[in-house]
N, C-alpha and C. Protein backbone atom coordinates (compact mmCIF):
# COMPACT_ATOMS: atom_id res chain seq x y z
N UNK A 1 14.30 14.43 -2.77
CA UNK A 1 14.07 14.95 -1.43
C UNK A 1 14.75 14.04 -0.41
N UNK A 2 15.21 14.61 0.63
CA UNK A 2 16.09 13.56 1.66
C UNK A 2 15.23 13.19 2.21
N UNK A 3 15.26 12.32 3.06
CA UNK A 3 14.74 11.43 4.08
C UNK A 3 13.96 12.38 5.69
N UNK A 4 15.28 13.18 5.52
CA UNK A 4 14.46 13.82 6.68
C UNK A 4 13.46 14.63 6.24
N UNK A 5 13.50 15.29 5.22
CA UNK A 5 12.52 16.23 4.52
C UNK A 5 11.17 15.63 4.23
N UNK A 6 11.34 14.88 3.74
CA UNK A 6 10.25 13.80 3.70
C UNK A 6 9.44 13.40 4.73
N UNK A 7 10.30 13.17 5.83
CA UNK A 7 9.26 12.62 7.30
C UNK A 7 9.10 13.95 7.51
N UNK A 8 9.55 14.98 7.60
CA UNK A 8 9.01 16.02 8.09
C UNK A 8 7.41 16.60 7.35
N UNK A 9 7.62 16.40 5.94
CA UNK A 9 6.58 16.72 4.78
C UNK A 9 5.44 15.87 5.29
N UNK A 10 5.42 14.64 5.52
CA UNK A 10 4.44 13.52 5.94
C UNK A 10 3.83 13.94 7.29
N UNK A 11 4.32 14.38 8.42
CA UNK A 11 4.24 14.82 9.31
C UNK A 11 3.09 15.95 9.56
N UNK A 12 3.77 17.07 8.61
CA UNK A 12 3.19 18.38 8.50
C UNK A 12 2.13 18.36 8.11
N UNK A 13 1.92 17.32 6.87
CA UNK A 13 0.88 17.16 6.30
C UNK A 13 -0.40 16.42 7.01
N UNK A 14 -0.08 15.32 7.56
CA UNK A 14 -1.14 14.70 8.93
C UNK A 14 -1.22 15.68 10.27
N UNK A 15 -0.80 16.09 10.57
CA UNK A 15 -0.70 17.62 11.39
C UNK A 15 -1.93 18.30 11.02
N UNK A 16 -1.55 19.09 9.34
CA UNK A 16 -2.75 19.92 9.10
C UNK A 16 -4.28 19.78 8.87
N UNK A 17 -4.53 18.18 9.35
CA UNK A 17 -5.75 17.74 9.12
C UNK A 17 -6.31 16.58 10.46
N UNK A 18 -5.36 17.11 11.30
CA UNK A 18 -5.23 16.90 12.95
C UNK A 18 -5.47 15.02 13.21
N UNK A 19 -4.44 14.35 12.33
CA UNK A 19 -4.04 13.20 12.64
C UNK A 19 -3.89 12.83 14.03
N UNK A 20 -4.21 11.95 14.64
CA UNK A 20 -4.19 11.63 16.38
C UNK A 20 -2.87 10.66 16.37
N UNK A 21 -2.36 11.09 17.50
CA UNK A 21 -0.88 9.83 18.00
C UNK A 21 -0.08 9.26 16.23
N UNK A 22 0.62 10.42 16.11
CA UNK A 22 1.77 10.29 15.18
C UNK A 22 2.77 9.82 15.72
N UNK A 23 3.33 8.73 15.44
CA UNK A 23 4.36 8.08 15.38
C UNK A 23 5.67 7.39 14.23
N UNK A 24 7.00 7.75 14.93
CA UNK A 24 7.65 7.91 13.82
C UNK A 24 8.59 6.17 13.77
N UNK A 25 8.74 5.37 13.45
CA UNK A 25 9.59 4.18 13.84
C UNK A 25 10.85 4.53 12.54
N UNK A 26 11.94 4.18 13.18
CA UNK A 26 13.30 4.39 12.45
C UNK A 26 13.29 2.33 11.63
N UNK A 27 13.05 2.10 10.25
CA UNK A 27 13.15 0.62 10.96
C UNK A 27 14.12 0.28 9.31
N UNK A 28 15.03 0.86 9.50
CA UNK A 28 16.32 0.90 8.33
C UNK A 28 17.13 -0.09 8.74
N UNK A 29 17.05 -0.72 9.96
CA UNK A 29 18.05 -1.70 10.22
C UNK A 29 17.42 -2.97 10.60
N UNK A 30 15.99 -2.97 10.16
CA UNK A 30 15.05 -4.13 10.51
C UNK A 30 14.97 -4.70 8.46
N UNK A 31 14.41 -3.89 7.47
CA UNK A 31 14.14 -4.16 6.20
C UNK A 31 14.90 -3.18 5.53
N UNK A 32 14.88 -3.64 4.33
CA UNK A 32 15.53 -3.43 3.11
C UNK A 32 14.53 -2.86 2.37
N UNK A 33 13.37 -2.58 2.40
CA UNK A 33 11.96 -2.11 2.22
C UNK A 33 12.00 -0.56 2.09
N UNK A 34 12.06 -0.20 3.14
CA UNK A 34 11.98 1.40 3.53
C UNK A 34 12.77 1.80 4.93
N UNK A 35 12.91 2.83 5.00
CA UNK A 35 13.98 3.30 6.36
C UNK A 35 12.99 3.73 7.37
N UNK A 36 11.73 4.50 6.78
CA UNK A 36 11.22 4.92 8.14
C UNK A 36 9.27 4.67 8.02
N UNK A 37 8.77 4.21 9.18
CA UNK A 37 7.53 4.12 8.97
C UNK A 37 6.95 5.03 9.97
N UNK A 38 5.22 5.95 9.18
CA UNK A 38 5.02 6.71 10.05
C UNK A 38 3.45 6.37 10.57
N UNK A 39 2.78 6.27 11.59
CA UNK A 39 1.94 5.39 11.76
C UNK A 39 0.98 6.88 12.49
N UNK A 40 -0.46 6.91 12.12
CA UNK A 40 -0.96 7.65 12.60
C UNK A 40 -2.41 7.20 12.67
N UNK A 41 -3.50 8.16 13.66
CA UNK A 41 -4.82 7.61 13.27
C UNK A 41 -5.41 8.41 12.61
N UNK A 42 -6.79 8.18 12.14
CA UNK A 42 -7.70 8.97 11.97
C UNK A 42 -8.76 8.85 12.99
N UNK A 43 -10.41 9.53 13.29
CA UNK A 43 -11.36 9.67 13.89
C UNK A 43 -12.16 8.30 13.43
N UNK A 44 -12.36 8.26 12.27
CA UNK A 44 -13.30 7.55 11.67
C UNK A 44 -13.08 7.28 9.97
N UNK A 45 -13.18 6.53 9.37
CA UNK A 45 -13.02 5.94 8.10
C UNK A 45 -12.77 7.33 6.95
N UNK A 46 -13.81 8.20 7.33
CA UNK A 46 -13.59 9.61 6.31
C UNK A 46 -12.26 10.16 6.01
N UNK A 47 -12.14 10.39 7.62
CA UNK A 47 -10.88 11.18 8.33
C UNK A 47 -9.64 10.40 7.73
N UNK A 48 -9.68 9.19 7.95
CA UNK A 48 -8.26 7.88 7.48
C UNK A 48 -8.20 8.49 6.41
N UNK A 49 -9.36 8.58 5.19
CA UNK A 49 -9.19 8.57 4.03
C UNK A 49 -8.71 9.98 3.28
N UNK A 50 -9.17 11.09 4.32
CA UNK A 50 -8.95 12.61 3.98
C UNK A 50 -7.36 12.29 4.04
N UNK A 51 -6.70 11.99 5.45
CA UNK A 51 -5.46 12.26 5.84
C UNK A 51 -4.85 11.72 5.01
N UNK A 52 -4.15 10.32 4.66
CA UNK A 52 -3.89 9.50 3.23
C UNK A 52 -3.96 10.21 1.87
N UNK A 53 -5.04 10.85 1.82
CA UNK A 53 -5.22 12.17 0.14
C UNK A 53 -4.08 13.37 0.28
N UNK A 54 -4.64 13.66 2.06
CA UNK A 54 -3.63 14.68 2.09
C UNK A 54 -2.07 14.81 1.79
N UNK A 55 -1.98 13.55 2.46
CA UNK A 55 -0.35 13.11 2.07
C UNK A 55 0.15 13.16 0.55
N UNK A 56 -0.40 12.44 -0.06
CA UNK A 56 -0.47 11.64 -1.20
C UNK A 56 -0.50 13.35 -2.24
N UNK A 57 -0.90 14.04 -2.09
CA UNK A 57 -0.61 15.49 -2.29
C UNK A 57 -0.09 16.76 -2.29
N UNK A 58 0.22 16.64 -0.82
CA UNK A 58 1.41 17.32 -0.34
C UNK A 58 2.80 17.02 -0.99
N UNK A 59 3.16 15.40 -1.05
CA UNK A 59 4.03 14.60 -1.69
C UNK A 59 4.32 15.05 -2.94
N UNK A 60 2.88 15.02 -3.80
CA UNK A 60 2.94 15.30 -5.34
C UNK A 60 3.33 16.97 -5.52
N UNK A 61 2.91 17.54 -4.66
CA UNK A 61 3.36 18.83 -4.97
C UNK A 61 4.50 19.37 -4.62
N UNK A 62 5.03 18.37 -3.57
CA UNK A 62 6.52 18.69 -3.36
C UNK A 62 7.44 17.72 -4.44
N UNK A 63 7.03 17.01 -5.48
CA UNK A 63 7.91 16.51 -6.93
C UNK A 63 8.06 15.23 -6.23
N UNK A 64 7.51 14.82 -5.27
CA UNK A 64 7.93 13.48 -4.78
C UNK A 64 6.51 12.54 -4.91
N UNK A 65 5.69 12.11 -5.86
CA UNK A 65 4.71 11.37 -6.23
C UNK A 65 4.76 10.22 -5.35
N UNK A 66 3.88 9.58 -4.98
CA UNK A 66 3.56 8.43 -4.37
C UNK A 66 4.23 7.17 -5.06
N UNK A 67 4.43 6.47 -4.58
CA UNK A 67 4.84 5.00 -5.38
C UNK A 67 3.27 4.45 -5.85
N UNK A 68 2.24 4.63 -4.63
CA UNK A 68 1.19 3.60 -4.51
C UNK A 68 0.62 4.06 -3.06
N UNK A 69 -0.84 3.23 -3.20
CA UNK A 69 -1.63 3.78 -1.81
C UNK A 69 -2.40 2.35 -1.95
N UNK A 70 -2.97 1.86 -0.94
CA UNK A 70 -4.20 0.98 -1.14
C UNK A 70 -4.94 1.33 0.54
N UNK A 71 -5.47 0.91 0.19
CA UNK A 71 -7.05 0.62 1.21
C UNK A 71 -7.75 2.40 1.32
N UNK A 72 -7.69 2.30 0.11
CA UNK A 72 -8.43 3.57 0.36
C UNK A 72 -10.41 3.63 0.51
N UNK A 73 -10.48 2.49 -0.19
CA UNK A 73 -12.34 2.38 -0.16
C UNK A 73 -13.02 1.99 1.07
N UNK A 74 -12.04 1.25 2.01
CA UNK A 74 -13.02 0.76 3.33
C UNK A 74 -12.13 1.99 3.99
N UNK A 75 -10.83 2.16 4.22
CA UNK A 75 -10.59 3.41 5.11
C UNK A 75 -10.17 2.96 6.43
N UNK A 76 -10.13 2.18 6.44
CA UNK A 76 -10.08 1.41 8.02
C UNK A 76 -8.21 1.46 8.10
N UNK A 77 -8.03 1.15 6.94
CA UNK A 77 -6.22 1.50 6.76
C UNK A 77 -5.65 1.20 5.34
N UNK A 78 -5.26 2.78 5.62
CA UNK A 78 -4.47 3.11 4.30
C UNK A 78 -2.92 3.34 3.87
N UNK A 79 -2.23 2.12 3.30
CA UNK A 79 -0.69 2.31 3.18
C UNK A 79 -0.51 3.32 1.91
N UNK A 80 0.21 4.41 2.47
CA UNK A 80 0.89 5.35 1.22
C UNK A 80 2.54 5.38 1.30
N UNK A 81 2.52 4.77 0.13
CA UNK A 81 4.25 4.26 -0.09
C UNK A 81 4.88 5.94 -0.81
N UNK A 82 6.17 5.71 0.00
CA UNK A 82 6.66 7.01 -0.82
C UNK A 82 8.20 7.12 -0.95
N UNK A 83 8.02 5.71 -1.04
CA UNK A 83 9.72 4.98 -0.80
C UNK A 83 10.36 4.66 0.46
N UNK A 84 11.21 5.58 0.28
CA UNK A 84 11.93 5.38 2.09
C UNK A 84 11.06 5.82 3.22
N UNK A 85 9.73 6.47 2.84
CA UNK A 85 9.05 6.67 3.80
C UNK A 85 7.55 5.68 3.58
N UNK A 86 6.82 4.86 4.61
CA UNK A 86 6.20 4.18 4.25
C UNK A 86 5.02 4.73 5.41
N UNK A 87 3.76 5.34 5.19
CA UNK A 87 2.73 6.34 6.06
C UNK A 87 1.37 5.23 5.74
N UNK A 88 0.99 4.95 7.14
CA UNK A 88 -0.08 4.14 8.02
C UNK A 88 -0.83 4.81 8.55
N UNK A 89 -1.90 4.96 7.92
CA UNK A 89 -3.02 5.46 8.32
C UNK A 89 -4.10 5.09 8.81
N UNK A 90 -4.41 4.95 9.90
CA UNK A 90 -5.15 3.60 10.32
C UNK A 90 -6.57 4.34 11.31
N UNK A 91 -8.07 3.46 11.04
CA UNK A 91 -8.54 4.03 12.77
C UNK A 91 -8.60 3.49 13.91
N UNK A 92 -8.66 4.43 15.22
CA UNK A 92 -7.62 3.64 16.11
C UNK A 92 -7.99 1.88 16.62
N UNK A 93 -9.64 1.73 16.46
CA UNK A 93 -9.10 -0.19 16.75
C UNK A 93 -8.86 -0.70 15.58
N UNK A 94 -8.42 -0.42 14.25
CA UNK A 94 -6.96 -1.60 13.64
C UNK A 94 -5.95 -1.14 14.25
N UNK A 95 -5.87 -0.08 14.11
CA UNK A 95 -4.23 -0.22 14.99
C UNK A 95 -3.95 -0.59 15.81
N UNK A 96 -4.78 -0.68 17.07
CA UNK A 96 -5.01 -1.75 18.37
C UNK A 96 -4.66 -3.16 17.51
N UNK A 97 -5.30 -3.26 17.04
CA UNK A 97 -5.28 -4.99 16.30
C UNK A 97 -3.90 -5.36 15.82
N UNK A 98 -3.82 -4.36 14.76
CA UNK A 98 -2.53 -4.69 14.38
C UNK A 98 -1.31 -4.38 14.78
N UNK A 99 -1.07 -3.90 16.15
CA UNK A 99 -0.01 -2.92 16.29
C UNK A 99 1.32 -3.16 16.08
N UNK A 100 1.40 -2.14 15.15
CA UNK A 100 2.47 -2.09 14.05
C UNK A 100 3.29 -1.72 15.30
N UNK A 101 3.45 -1.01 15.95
CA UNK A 101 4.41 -0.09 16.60
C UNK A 101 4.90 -1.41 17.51
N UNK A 102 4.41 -2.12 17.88
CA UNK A 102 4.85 -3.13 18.65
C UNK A 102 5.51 -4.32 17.77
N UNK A 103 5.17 -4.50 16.81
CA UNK A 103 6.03 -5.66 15.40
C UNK A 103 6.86 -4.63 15.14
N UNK A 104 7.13 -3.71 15.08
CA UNK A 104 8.04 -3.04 13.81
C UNK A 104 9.43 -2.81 15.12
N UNK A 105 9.14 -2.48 16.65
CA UNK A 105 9.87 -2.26 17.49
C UNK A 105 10.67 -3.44 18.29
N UNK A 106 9.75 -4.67 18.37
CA UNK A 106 10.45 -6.01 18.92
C UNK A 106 11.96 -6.33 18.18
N UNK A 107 12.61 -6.92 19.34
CA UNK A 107 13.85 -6.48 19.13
C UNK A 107 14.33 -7.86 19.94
N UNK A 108 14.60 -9.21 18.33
CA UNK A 108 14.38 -10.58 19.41
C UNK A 108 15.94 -10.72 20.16
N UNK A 109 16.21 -11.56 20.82
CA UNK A 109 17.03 -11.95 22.02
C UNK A 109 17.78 -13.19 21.50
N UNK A 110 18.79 -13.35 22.00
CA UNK A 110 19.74 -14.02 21.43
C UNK A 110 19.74 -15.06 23.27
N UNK A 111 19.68 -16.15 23.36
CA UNK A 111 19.70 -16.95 24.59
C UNK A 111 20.86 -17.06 25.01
């Protein structure tokens, strides 16, 4: 599956289970890791954990299986690897805490 197909699949899929503030970061020219990270919330720990299944399914049924998932038992945030696409599922104060969108976007300066 291409890359764009993929963020789109990840997308659709946190969409249909009404993921809050989806965000897409391009970060192919930051790591060698993955090309694109997609960062979303859930309501509450359930919700993190529904949305993350959802993915993780949608994926499998489109022939593209997960690499791996973790934090699925506390829910507070769940990484689902799916190669070039790497989906953050978080509720919204870790993501306050950790904000990815602000590390993954800094862009240091040369003096």
């Amino acid at each position: 599956m291409q890359l764009e197909e993929m963020q789109k699949l990840v997308i659709d899929s946190l969409e249909d289970l009404k993921a809050v503030n989806i965000i897409v970061l391009d970060v192919s020219d930051k790591t060698s890791v993955t090309d694109r990270m997609i960062i979303a919330s859930g309501t509450s720990s359930r919700h993190v954990k529904g949305l993350a299944e959802n993915v993780i399914a949608d994926a499998k049924k489109a022939g593209c299986p997960a690499l791996g998932s973790e934090g699925e038992v506390d829910a507070e945030w769940v990484l689902v690897d799916l190669g070039d696409v790497l989906v953050h599922v978080m509720k919204p104060e870790t993501r306050e805490l950790y904000d990815l969108e602000e590390l993954w976007t800094f862009v240091s300066r040369e003096d």
